[in-house]
N, C-alpha and C. Protein backbone atom coordinates (compact mmCIF):
# COMPACT_ATOMS: atom_id res chain seq x y z
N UNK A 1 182.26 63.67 36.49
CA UNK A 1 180.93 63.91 35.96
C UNK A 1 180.77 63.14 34.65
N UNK A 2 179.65 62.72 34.81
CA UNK A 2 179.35 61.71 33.67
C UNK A 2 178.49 62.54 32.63
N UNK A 3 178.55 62.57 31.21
CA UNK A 3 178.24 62.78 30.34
C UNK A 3 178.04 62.41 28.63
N UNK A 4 177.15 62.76 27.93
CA UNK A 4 177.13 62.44 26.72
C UNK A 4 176.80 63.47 25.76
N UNK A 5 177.67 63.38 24.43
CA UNK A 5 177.32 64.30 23.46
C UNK A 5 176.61 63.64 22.86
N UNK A 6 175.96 64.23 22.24
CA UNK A 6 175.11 63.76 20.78
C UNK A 6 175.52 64.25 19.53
N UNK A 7 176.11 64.32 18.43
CA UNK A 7 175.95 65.28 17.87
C UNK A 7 175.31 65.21 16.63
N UNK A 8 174.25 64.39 16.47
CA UNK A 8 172.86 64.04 15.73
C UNK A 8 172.07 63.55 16.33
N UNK A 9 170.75 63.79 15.86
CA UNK A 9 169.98 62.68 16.41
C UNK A 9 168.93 63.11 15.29
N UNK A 10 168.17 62.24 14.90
CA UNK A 10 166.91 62.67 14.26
C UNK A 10 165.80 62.68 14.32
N UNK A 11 164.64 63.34 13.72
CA UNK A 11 164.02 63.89 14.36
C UNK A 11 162.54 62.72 14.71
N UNK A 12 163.03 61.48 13.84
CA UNK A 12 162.18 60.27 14.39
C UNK A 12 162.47 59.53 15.66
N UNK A 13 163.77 60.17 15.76
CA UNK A 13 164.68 59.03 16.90
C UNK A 13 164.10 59.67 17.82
N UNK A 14 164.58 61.17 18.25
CA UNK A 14 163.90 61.85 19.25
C UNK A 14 162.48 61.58 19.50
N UNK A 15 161.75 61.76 19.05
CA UNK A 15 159.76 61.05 18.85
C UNK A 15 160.17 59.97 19.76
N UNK A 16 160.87 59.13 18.79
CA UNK A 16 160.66 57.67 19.71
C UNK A 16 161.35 57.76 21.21
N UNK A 17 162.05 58.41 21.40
CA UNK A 17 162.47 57.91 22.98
C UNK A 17 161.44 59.01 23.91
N UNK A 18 161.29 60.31 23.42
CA UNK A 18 160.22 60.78 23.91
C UNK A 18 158.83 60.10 24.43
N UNK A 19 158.06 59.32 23.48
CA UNK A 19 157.74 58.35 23.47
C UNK A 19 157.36 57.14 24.67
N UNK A 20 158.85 56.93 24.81
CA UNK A 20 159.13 56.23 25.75
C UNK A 20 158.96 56.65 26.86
N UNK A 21 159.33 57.71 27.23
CA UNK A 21 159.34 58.66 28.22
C UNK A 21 157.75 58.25 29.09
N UNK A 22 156.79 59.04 28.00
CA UNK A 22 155.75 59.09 28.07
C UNK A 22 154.97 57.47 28.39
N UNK A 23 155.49 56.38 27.50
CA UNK A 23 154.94 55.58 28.02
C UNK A 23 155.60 54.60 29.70
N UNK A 24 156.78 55.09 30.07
CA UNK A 24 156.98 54.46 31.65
C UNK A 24 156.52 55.54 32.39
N UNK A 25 155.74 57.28 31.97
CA UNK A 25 154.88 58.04 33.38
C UNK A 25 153.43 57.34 32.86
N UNK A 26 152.91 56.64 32.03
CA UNK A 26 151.75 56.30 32.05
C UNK A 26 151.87 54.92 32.71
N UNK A 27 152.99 53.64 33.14
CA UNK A 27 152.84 52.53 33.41
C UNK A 27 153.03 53.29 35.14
N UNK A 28 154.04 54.34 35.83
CA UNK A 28 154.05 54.22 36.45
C UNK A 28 152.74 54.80 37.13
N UNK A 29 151.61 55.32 36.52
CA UNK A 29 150.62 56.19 36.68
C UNK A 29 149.29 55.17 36.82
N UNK A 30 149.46 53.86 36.43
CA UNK A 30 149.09 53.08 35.99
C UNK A 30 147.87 53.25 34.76
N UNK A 31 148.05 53.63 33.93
CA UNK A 31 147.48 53.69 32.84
C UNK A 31 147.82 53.18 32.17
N UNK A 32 147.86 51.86 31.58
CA UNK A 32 148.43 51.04 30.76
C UNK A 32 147.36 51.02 29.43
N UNK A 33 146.19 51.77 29.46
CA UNK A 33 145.87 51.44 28.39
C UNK A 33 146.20 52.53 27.41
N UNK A 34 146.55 53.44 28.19
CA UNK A 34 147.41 54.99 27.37
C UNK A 34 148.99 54.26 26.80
N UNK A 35 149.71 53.82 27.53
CA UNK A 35 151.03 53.33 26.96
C UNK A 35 151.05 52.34 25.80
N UNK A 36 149.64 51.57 26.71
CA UNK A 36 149.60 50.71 25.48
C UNK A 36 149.16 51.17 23.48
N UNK A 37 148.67 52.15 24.05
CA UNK A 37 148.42 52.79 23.09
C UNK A 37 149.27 53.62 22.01
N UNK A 38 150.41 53.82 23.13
CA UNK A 38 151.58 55.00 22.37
C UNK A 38 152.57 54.11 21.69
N UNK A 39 152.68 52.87 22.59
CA UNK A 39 154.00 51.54 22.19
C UNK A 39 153.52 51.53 21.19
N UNK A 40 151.81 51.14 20.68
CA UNK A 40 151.43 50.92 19.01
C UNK A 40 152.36 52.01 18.08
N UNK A 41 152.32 53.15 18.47
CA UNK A 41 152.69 54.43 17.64
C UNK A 41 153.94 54.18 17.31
N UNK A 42 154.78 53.07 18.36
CA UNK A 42 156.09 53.02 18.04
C UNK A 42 156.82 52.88 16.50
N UNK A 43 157.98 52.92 15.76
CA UNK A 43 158.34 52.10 14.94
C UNK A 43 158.28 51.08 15.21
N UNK A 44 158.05 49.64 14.32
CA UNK A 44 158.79 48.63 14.92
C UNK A 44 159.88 48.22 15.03
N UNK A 45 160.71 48.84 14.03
CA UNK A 45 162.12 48.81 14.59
C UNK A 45 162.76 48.77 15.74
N UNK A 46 161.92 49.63 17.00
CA UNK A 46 162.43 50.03 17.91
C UNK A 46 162.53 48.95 18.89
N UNK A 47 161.18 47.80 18.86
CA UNK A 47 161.11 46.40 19.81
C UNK A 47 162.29 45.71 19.73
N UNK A 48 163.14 45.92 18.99
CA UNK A 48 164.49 44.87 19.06
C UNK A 48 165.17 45.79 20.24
N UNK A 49 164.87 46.92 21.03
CA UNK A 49 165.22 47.50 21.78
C UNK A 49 164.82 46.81 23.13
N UNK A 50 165.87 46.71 24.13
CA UNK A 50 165.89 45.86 25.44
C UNK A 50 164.66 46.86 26.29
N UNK A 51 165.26 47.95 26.15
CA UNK A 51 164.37 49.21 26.45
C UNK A 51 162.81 49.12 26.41
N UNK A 52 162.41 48.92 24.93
CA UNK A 52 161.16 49.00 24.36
C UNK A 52 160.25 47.75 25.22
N UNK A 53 161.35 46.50 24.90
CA UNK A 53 160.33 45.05 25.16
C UNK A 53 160.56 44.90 26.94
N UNK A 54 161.48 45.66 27.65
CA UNK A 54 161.05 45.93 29.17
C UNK A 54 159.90 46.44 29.31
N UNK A 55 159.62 48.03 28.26
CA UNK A 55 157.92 48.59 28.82
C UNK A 55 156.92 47.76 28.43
N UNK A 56 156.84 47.39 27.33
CA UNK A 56 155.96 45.93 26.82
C UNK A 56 155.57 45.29 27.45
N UNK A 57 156.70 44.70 28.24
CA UNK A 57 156.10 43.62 29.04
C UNK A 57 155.27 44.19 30.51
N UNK A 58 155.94 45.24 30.63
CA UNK A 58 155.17 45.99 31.88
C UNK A 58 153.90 46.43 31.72
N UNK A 59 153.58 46.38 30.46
CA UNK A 59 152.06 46.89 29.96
C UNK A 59 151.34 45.86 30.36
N UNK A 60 151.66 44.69 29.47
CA UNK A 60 151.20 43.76 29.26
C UNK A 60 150.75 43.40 30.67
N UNK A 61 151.61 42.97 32.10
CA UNK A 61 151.55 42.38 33.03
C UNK A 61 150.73 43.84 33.58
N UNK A 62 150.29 44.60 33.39
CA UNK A 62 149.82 45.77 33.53
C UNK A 62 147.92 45.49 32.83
N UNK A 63 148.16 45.38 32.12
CA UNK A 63 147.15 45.33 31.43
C UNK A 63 146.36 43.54 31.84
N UNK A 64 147.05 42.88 32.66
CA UNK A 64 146.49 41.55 32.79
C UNK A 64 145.28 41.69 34.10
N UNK A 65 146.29 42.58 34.57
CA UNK A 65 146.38 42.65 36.08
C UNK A 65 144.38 43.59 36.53
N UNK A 66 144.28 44.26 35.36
CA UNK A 66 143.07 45.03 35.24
C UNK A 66 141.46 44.25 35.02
């Protein structure tokens, strides 16, 4: 069984992957102009994340596509 502890996290970090969460059920929902909306809310810190600039771009090609 695979697992992970945490034994911090804070309480911006949590926001942000929450966040995330929220913005791949709005790309897969296709609402990209809701995700696109939440990615703004992001830190920017977080775009150096492989994570972050995968949903990005899914917006984006999301948002072309409309």
């Amino acid at each position: 069984m695979r697992g992970i502890i945490i034994k911090h996290i804070s309480l911006e970090d949590f926001q942000a992957v929450r966040s995330m969460e929220a913005i791949e059920v709005y790309i897969d929902l296709g609402m990209f102009e809701e995700a696109e909306a939440e990615l703004r809310e992001l830190d920017p810190a977080w775009f150096a994340s492989q994570r972050v600039l995968s949903l990005q771009l899914r917006v984006l090609t999301g948002l072309s596509d409309v």
